[in-house]
N, C-alpha and C. Protein backbone atom coordinates (compact mmCIF):
# COMPACT_ATOMS: atom_id res chain seq x y z
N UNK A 1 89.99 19.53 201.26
CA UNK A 1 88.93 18.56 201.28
C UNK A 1 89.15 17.50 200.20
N UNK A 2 89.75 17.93 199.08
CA UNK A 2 90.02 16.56 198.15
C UNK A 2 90.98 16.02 198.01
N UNK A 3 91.89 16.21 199.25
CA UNK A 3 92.54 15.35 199.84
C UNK A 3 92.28 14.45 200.52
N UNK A 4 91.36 14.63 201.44
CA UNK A 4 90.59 13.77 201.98
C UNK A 4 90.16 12.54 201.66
N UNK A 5 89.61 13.01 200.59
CA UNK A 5 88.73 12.31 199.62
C UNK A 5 89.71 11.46 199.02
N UNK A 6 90.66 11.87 198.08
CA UNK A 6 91.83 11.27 197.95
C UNK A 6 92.55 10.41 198.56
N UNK A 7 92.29 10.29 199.86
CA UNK A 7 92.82 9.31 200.77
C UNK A 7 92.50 8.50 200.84
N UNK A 8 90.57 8.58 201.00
CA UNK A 8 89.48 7.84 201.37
C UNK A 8 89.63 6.86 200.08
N UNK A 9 89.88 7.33 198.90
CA UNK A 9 89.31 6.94 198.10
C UNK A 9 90.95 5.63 197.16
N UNK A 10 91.95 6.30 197.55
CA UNK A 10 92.49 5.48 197.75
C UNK A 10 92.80 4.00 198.10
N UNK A 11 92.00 4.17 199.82
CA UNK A 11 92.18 2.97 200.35
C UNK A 11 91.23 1.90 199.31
N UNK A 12 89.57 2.55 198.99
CA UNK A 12 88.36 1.39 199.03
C UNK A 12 88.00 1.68 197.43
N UNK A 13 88.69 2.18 196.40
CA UNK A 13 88.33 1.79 194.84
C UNK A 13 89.17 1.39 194.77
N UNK A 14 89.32 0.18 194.21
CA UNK A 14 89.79 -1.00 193.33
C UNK A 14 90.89 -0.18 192.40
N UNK A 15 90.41 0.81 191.58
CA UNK A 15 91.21 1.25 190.60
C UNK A 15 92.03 2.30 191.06
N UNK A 16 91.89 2.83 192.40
CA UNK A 16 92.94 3.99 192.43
C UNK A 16 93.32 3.32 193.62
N UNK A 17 93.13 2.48 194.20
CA UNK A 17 94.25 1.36 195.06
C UNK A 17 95.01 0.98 194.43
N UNK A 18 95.16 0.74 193.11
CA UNK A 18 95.85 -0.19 192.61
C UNK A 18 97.02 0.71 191.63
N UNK A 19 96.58 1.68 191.49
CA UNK A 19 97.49 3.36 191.37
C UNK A 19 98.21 3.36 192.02
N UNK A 20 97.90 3.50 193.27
CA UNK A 20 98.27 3.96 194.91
C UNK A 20 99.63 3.26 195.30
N UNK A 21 99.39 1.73 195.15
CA UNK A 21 100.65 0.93 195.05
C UNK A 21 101.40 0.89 194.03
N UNK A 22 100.76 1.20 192.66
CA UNK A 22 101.96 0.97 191.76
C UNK A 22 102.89 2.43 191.77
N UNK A 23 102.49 3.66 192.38
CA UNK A 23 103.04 4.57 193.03
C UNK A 23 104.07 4.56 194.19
N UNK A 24 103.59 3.84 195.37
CA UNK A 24 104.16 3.23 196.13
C UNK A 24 105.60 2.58 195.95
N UNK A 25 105.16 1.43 194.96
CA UNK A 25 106.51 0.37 194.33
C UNK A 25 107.75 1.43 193.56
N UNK A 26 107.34 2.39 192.64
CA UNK A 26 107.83 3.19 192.30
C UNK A 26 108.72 3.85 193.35
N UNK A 27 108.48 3.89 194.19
CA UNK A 27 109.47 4.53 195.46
C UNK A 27 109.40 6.22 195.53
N UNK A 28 108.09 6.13 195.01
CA UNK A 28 107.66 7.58 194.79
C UNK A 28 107.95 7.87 196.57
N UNK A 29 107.73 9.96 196.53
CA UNK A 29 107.59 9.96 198.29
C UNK A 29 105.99 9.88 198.84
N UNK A 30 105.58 10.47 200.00
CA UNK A 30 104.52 10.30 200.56
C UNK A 30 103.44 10.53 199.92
N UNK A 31 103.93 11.78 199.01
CA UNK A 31 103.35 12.86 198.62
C UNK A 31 102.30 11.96 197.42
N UNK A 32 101.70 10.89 197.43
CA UNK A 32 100.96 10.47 196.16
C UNK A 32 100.15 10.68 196.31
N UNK A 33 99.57 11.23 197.37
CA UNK A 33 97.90 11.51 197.38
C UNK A 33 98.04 12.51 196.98
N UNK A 34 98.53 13.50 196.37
CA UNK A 34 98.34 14.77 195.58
C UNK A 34 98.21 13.88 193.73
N UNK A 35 99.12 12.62 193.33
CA UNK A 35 98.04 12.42 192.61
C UNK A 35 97.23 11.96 192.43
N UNK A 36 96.78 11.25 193.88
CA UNK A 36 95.35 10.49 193.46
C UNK A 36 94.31 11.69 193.52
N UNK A 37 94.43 12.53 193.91
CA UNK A 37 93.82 13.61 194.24
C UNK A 37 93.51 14.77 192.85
N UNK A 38 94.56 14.41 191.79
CA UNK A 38 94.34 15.07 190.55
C UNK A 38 93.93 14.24 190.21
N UNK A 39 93.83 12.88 189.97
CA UNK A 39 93.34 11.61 189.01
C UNK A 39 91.73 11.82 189.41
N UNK A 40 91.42 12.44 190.69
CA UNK A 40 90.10 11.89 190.71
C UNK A 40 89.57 13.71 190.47
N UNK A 41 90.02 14.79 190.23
CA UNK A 41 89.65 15.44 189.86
C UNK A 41 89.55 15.13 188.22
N UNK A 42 90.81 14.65 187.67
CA UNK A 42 90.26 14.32 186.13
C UNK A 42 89.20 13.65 185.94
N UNK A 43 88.83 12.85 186.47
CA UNK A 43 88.04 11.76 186.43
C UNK A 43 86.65 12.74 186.89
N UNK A 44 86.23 13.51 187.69
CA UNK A 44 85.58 14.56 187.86
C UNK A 44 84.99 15.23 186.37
N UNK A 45 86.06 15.83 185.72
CA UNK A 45 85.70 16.12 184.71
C UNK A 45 85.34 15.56 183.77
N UNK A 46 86.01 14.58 183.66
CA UNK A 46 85.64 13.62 182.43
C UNK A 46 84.28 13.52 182.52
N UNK A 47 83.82 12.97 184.04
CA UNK A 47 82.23 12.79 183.74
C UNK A 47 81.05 13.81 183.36
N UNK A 48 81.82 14.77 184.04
CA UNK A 48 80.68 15.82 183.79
C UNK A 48 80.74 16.63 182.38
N UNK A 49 82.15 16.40 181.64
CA UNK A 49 82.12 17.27 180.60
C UNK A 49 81.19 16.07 179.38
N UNK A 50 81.12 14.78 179.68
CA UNK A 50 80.67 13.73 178.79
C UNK A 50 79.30 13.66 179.32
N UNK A 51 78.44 14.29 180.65
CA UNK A 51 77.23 13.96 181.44
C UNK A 51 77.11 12.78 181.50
N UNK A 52 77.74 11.97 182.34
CA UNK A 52 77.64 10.66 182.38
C UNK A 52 77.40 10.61 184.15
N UNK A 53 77.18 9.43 184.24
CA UNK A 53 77.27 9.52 185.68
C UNK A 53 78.43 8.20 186.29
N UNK A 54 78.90 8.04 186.93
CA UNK A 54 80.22 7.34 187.73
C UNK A 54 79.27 6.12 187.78
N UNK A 55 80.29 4.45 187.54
CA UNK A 55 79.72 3.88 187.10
C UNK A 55 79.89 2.94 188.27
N UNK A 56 80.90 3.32 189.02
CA UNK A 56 81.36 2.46 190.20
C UNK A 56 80.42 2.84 191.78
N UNK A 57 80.51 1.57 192.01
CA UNK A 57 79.18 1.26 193.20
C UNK A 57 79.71 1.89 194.70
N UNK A 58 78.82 2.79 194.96
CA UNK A 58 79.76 2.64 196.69
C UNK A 58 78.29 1.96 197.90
N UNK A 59 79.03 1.63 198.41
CA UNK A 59 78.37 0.98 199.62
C UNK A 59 78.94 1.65 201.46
């Protein structure tokens, strides 16, 4: 499932689109959604270990 998410989330935030390709350019293989998929688990933690809440808008 947070792969999924990872995918999703890929395409439509600004900041892990822009991961996504500089991954891409890298000539990395397919396989980068395993790290957008840890980036947004870090990012997971970060918020909750700081209780913050995610600052970015979804629509």
């Amino acid at each position: 499932m947070v792969f999924q998410v990872a995918l999703v989330a890929a395409h439509h935030n600004p900041s892990l689109k822009s991961f996504t390709d500089r991954i891409r350019k890298a000539g990395k293989p397919h396989k980068f959604i395993i790290a957008v998929a840890r980036k947004l688990v870090t990012i997971a933690n970060a918020l909750c270990k700081s209780r913050q809440k995610s600052t970015t808008a979804t629509t």
